[in-house]
N, C-alpha and C. Protein backbone atom coordinates (compact mmCIF):
# COMPACT_ATOMS: atom_id res chain seq x y z
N UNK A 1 100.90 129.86 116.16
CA UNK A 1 99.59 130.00 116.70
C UNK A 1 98.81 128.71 116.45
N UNK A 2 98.29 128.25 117.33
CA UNK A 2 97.53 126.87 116.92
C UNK A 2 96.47 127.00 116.14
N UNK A 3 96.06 125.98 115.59
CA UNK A 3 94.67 126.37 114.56
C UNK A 3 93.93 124.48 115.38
N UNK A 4 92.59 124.68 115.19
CA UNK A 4 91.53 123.82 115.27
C UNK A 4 91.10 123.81 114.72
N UNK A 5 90.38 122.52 113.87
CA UNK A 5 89.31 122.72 112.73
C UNK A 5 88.48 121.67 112.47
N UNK A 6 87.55 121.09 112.02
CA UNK A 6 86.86 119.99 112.07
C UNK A 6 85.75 119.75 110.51
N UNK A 7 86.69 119.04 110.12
CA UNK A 7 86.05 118.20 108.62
C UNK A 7 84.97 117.33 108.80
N UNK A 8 83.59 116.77 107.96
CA UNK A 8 83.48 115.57 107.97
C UNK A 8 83.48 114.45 106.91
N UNK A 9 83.55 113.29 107.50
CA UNK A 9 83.90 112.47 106.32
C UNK A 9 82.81 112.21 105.55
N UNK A 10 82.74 111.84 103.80
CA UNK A 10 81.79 111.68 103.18
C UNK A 10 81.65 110.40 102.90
N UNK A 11 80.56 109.66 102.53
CA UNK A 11 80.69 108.34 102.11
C UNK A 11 81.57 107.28 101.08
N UNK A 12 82.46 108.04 101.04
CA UNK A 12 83.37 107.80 99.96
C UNK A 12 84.57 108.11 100.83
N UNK A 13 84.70 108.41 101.85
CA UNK A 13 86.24 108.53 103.56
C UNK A 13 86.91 109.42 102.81
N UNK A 14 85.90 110.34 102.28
CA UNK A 14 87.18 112.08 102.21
C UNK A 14 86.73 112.38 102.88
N UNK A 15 87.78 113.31 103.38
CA UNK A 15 87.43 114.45 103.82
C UNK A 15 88.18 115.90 103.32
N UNK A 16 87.45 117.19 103.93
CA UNK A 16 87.90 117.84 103.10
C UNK A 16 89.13 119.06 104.02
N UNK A 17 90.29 119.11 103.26
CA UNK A 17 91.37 120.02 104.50
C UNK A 17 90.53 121.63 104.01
N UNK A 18 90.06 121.87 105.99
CA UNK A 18 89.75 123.42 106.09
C UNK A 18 91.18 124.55 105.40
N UNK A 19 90.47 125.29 104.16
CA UNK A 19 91.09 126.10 103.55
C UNK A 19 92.01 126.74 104.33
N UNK A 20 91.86 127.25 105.85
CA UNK A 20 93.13 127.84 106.57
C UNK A 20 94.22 126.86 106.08
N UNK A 21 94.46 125.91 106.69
CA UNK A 21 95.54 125.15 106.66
C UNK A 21 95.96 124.92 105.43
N UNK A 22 95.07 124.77 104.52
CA UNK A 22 95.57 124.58 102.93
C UNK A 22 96.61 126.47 102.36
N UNK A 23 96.16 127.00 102.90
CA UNK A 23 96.69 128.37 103.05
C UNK A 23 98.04 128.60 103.64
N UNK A 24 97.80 128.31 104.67
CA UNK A 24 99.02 128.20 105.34
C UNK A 24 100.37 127.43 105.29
N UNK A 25 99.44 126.11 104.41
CA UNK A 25 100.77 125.34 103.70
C UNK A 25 101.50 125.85 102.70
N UNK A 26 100.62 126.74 101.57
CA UNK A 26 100.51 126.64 100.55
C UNK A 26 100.07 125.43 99.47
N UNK A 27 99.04 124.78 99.70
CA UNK A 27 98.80 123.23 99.10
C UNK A 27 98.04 124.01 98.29
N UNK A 28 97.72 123.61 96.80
CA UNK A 28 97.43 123.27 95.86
C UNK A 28 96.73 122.23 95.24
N UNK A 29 95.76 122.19 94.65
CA UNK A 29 94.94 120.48 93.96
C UNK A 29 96.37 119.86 93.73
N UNK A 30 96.37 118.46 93.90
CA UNK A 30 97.38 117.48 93.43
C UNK A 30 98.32 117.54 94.61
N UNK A 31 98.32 118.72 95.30
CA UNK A 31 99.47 118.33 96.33
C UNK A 31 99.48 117.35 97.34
N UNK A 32 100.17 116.63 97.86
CA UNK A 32 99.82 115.53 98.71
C UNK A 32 100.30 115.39 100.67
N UNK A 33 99.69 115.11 100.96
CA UNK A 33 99.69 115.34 102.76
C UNK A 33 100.19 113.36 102.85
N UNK A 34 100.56 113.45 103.89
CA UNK A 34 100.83 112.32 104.92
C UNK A 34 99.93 112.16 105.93
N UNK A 35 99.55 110.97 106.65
CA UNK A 35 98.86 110.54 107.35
C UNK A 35 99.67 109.47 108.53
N UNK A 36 100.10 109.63 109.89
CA UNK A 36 100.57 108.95 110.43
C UNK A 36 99.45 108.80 111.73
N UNK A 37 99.25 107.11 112.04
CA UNK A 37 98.53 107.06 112.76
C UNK A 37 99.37 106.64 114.34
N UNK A 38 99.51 107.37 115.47
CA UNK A 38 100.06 107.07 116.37
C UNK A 38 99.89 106.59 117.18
N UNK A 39 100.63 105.60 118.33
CA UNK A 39 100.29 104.03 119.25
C UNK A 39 99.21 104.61 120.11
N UNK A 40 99.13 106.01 120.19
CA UNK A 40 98.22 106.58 121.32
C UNK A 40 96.85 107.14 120.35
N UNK A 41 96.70 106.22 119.44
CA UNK A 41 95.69 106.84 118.39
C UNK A 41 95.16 108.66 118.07
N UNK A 42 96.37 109.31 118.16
CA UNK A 42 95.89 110.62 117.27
C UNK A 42 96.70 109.95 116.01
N UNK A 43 96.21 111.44 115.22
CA UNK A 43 96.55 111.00 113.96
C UNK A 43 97.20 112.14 113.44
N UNK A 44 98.84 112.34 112.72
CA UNK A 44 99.50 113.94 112.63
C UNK A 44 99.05 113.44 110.94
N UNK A 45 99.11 114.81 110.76
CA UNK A 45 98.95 115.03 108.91
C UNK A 45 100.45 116.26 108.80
N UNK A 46 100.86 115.62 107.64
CA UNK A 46 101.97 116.64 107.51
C UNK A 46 101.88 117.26 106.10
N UNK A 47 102.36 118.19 105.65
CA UNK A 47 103.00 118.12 103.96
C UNK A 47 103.22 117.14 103.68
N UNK A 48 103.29 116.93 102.57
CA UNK A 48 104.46 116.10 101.88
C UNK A 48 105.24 116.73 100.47
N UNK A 49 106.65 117.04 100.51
CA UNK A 49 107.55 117.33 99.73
C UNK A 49 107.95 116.51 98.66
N UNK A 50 107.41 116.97 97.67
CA UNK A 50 107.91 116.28 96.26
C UNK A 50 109.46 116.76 96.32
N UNK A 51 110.52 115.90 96.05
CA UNK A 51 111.89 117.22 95.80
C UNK A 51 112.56 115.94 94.58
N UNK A 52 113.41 116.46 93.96
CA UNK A 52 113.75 115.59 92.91
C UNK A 52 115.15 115.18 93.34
N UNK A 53 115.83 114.29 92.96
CA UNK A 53 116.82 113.66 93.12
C UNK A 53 118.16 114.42 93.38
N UNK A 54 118.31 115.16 92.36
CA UNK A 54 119.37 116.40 92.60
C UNK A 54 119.29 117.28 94.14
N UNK A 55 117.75 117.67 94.20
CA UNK A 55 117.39 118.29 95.64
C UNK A 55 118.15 117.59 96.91
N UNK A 56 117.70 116.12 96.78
CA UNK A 56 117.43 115.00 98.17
C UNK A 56 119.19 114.94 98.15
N UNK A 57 119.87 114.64 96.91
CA UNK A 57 121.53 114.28 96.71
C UNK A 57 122.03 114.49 98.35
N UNK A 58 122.03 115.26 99.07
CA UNK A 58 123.05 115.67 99.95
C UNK A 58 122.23 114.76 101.46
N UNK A 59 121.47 114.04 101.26
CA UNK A 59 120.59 113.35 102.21
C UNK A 59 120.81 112.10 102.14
N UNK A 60 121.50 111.20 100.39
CA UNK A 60 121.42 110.05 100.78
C UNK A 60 122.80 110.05 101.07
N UNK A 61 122.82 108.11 101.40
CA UNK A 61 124.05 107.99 102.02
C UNK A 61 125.96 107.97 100.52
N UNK A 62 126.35 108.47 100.81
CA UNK A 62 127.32 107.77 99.75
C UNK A 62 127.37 106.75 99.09
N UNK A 63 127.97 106.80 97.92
CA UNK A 63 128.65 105.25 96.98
C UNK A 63 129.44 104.93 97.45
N UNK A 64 130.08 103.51 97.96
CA UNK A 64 131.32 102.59 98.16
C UNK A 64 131.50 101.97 96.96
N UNK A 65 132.14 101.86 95.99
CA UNK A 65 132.37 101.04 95.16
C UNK A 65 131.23 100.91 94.16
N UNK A 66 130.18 102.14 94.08
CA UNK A 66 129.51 101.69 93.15
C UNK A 66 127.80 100.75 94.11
N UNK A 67 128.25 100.89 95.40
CA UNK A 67 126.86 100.31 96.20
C UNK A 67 126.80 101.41 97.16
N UNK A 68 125.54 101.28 97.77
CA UNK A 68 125.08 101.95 99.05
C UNK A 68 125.98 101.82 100.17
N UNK A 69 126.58 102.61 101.14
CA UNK A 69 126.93 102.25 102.01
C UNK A 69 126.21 101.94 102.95
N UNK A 70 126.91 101.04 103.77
CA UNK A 70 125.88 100.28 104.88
C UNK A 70 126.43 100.59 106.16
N UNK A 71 125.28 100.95 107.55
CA UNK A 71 125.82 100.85 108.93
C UNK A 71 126.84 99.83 109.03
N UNK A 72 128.34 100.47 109.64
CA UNK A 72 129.58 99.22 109.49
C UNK A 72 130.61 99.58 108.78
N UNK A 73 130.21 99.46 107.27
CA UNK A 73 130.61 100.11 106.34
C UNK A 73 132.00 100.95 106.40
N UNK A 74 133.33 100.72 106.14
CA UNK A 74 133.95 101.72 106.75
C UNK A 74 134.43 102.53 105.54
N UNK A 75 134.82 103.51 105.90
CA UNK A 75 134.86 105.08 105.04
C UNK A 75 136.05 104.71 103.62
């Protein structure tokens, strides 16, 4: 369902996220959002996922020898 909502900024460039959406994320004080500004100037706000190293494991790329593997790289 879409949501609309409209903050304003204070003299200090907060602003404040309307409690729906903070709800709907589940966000919390300290939790942290993203800000991407796009070539067609909107602007998306996302979550942002703390996850710890063990979590991310299956996302990075493999070890070769003890280094990163690189595009090329063969198996």
């Amino acid at each position: 369902m879409p949501y609309k909502s409209q903050s304003t900024l204070t003299s200090k460039g907060q602003i404040t996220l309307p409690a729906e959406l903070r709800r709907r994320w589940g966000l919390k004080p300290g939790d942290r959002v993203d800000f991407t500004l796009e070539d067609d100037g909107r602007v998306v706000l996302r979550r942002w996922f703390r996850r710890s190293i063990l979590e991310a494991r299956d996302d990075l790329p493999p070890l070769v020898g003890g280094q990163p593997r690189r595009k090329g790289d063969k198996p």
